[in-house]
Protein backbone atom coordinates (compact mmCIF):
# COMPACT_ATOMS: atom_id res chain seq x y z
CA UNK A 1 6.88 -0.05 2.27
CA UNK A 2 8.14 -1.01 5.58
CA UNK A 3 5.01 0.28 7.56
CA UNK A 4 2.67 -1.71 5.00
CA UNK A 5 4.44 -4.78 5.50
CA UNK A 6 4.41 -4.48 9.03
CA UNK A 7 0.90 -3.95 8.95
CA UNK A 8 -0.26 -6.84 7.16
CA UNK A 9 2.08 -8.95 9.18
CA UNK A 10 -0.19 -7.37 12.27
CA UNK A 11 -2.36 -9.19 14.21
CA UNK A 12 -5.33 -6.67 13.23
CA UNK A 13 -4.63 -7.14 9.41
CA UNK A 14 -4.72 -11.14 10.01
CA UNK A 15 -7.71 -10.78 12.25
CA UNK A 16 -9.95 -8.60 9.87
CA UNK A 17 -13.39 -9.23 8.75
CA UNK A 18 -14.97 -8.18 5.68
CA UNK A 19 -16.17 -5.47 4.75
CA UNK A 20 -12.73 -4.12 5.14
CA UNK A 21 -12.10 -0.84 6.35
CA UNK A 22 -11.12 1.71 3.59
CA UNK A 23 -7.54 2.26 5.17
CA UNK A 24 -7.07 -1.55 5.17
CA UNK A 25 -8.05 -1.67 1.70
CA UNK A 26 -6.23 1.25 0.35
CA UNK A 27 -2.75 -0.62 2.21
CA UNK A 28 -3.83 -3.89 0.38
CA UNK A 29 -4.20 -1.83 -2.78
CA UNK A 30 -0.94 0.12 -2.44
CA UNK A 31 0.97 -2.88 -1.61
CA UNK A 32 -0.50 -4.72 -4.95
CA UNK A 33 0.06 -2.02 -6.89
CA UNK A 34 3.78 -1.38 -5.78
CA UNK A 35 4.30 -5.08 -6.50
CA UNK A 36 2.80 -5.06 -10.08
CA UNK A 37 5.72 -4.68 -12.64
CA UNK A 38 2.87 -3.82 -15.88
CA UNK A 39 0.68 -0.78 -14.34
CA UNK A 40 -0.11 2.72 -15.17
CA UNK A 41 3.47 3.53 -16.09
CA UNK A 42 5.07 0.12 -16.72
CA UNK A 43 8.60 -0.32 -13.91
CA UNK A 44 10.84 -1.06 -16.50
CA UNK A 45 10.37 2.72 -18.09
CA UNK A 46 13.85 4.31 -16.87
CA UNK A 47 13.86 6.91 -14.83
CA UNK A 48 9.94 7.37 -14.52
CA UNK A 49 8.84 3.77 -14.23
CA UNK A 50 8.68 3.79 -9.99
CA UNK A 51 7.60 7.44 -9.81
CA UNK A 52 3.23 6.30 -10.35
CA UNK A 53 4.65 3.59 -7.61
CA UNK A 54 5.79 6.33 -4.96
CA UNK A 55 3.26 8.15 -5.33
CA UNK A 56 0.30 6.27 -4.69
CA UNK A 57 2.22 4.47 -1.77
CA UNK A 58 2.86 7.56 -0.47
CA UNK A 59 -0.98 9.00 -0.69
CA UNK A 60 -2.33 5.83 0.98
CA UNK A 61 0.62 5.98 4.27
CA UNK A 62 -0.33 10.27 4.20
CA UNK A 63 -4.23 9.10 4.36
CA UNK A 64 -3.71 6.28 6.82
CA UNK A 65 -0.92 7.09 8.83
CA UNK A 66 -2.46 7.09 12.01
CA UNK A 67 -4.24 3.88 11.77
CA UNK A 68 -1.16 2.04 9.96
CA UNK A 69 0.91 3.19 13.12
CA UNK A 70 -1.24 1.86 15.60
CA UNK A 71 -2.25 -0.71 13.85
């Protein structure tokens, strides 16, 4: 979560022009998605509810890493 944010605080996430590139909008997806509390396992399911979270979060920083890091 910390890497996303950073990145869209970046100057190359506030300096992008459409159409994005697919790491950029995988992060913007991720960080919706993280941020939704009704998705494809609702949060408020104990014990499971975050798990769909972490996992697509951490697919998109494995797929993107090197561009989030320089980015």
């Amino acid at each position: 979560v910390h890497i996303i944010t950073r990145f869209l605080e970046s100057p190359a996430a506030q300096q992008a022009k459409d159409p994005l590139p697919r790491w950029m909008a995988e992060t913007g997806f991720a960080a919706g998605y993280l941020l939704k509390r009704c998705d494809l396992i609702p949060d408020h399911v104990a014990d499971i509810g975050l798990s769909d979270d972490a996992l697509i979060l951490q697919r998109v920083v494995r797929r993107n890493q090197s561009e989030l890091i320089s980015g």
